[in-house]
C-alpha atoms as a PDB file:
ATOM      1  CA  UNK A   1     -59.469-101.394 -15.960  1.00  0.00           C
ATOM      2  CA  UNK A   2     -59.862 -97.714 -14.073  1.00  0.00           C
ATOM      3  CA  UNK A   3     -63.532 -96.606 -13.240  1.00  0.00           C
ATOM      4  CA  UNK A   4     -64.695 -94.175 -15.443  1.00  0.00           C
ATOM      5  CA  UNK A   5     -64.875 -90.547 -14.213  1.00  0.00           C
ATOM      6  CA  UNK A   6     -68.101 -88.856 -13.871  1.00  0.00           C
ATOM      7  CA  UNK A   7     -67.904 -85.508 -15.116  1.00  0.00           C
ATOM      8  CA  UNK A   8     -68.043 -83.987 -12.089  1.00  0.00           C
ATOM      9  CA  UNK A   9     -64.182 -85.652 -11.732  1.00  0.00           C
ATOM     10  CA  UNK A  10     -62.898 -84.182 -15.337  1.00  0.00           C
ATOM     11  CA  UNK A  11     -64.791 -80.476 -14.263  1.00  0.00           C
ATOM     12  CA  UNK A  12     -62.480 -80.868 -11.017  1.00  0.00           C
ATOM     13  CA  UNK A  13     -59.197 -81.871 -12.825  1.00  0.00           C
ATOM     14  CA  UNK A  14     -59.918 -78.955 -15.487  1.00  0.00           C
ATOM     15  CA  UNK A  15     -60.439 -76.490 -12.477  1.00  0.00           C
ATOM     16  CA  UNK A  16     -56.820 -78.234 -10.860  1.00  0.00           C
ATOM     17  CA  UNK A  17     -54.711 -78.200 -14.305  1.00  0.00           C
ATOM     18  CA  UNK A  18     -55.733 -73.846 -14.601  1.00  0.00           C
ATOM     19  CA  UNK A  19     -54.982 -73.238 -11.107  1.00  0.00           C
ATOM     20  CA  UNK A  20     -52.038 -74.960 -11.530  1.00  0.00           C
ATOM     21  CA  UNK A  21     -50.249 -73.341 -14.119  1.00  0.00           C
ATOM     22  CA  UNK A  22     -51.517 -70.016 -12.785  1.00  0.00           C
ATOM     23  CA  UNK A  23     -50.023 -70.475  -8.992  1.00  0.00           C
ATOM     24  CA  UNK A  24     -46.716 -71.823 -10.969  1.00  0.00           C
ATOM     25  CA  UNK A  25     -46.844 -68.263 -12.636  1.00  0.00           C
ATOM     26  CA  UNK A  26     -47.825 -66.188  -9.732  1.00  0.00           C
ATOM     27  CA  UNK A  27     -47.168 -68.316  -6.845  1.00  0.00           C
ATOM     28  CA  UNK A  28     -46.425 -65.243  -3.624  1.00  0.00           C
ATOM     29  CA  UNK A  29     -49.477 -63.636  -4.839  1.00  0.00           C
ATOM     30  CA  UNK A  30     -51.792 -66.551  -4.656  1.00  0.00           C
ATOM     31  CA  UNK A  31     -50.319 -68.326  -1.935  1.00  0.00           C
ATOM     32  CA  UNK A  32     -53.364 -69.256   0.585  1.00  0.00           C
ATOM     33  CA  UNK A  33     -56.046 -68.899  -1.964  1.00  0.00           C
ATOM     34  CA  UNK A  34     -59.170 -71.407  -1.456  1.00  0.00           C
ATOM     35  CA  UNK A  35     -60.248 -72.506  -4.839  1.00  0.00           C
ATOM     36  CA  UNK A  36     -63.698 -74.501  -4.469  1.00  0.00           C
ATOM     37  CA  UNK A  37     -66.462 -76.109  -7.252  1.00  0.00           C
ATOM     38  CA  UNK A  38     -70.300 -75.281  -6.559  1.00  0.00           C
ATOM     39  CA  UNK A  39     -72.918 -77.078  -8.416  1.00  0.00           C
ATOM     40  CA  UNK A  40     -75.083 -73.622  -9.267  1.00  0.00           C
ATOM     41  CA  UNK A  41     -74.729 -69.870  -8.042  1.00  0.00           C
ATOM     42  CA  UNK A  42     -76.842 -69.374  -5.318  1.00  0.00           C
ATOM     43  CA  UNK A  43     -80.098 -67.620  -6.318  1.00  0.00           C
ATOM     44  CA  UNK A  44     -79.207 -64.015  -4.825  1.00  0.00           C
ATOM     45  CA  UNK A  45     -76.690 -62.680  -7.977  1.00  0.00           C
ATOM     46  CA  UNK A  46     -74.576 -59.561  -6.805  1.00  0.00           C
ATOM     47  CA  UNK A  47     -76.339 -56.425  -7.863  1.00  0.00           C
ATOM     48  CA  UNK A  48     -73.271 -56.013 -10.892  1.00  0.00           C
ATOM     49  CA  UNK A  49     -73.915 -59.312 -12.073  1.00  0.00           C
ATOM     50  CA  UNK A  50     -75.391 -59.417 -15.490  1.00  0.00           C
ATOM     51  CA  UNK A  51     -77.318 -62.975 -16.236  1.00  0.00           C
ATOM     52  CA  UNK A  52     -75.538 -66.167 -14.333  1.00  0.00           C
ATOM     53  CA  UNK A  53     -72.503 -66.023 -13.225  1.00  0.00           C
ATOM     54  CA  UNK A  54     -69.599 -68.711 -14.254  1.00  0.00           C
ATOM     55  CA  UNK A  55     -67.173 -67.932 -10.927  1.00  0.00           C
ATOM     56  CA  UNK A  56     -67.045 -65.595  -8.397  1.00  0.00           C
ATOM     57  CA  UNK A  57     -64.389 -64.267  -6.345  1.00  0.00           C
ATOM     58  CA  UNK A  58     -64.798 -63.548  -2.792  1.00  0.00           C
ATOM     59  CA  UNK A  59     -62.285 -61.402  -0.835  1.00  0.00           C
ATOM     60  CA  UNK A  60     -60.175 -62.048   2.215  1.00  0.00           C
ATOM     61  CA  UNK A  61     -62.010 -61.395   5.446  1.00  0.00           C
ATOM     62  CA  UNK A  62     -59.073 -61.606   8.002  1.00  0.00           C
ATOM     63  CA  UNK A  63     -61.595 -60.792  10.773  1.00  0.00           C
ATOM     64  CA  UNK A  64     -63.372 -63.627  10.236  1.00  0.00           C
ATOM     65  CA  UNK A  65     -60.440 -65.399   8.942  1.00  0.00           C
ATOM     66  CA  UNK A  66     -61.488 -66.482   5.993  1.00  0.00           C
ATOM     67  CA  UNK A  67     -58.816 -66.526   3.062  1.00  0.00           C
ATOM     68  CA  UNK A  68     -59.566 -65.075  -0.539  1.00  0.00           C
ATOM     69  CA  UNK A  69     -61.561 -67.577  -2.854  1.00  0.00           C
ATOM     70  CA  UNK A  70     -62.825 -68.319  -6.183  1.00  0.00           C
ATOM     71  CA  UNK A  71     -65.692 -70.380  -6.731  1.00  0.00           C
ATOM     72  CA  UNK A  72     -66.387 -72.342 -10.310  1.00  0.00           C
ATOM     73  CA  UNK A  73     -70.063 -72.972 -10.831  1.00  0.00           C
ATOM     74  CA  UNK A  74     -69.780 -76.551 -12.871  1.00  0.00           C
ATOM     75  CA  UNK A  75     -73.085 -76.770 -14.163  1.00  0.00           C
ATOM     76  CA  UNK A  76     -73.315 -73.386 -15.710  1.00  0.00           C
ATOM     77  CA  UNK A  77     -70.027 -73.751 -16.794  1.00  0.00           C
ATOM     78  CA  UNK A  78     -70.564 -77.103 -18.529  1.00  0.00           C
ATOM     79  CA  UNK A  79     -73.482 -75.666 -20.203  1.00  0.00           C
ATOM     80  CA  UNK A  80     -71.687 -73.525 -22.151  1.00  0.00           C
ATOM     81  CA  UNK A  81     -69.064 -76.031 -23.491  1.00  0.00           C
ATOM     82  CA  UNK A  82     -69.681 -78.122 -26.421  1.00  0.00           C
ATOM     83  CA  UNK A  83     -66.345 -80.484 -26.201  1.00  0.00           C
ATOM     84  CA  UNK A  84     -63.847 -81.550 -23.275  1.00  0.00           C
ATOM     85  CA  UNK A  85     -61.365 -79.250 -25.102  1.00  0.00           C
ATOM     86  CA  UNK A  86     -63.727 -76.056 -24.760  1.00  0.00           C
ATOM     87  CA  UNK A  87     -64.600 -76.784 -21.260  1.00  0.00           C
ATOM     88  CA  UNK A  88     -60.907 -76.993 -19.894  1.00  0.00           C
ATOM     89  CA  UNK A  89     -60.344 -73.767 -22.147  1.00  0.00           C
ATOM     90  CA  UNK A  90     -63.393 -72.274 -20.429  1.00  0.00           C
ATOM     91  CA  UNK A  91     -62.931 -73.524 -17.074  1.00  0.00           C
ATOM     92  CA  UNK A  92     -58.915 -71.312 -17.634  1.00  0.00           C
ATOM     93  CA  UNK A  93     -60.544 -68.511 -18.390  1.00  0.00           C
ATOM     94  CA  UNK A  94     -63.559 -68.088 -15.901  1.00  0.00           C
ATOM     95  CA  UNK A  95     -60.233 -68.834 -13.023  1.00  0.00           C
ATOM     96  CA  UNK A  96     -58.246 -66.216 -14.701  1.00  0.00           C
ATOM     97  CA  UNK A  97     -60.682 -63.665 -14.888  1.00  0.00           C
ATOM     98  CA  UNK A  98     -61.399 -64.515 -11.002  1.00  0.00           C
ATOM     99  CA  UNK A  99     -57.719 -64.517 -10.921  1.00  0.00           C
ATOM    100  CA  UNK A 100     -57.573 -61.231 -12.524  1.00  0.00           C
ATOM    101  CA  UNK A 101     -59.948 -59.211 -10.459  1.00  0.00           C
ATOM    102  CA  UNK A 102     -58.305 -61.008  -6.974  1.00  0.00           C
ATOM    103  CA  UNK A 103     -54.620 -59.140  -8.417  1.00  0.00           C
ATOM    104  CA  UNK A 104     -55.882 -56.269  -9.575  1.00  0.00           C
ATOM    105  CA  UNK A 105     -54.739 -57.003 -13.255  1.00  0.00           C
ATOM    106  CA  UNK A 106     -56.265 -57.492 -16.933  1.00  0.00           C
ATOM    107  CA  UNK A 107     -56.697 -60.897 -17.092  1.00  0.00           C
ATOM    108  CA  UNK A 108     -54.675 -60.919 -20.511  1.00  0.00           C
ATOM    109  CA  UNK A 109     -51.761 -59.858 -17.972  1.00  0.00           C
ATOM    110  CA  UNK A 110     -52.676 -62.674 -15.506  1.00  0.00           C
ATOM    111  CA  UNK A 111     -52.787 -65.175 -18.906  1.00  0.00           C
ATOM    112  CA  UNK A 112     -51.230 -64.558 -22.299  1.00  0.00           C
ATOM    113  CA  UNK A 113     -53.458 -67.474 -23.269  1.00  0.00           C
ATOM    114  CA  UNK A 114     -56.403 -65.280 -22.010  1.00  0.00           C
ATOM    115  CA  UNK A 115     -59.124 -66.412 -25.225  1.00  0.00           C
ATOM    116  CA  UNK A 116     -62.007 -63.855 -23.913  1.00  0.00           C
ATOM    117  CA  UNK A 117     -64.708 -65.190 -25.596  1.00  0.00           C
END
């Protein structure tokens, strides 16, 4: 019998399915991207952030060399999902809004499947 997965595992193979299908749709211009899962947003939100955050997407710092990235905050996240269906449709849509603002594009043009909510 397979261990059970915590839920930290299913939040992690949610955040793996929407990336993905997304670098299978726009794999040159995500090519290098660090995807990552953080427990909670750290306490300092960015001045244009209105309540707490779901993601956040950090640009490339060459410099430094430190690749674009988009970081899924789990718990805040999983606090707004009610099912295992919602939170894989939630977890899509938080990386394709990150997604989104990384290219530039509406995230409806990132996504078709883009729900909004």
């Amino acid at each position: 019998m397979p261990a059970a997965r915590s839920r930290a595992d299913r939040f992690d193979d949610a955040v793996l399915e929407a990336v993905d299908a997304l670098e299978r749709r726009w794999e040159s211009q995500l090519r290098g991207v660090e995807y990552a899962v953080e427990d909670v947003p750290p306490s300092d939100p960015s001045p244009w952030e209105h309540g707490v955050p779901l993601g956040r997407y950090f640009a490339a710092d060459p410099a430094a060399g430190l690749a674009h990235r988009i970081v899924l905050y789990r718990r805040v996240v999983e606090g707004r999902a009610d099912d295992p269906e919602t939170l894989r449709a939630l977890v899509r849509d938080v990386i394709v809004e990150q997604v989104a603002q990384l290219l530039g594009r509406p995230p409806e043009e990132v996504d078709p499947g883009f729900r909004g909510d």
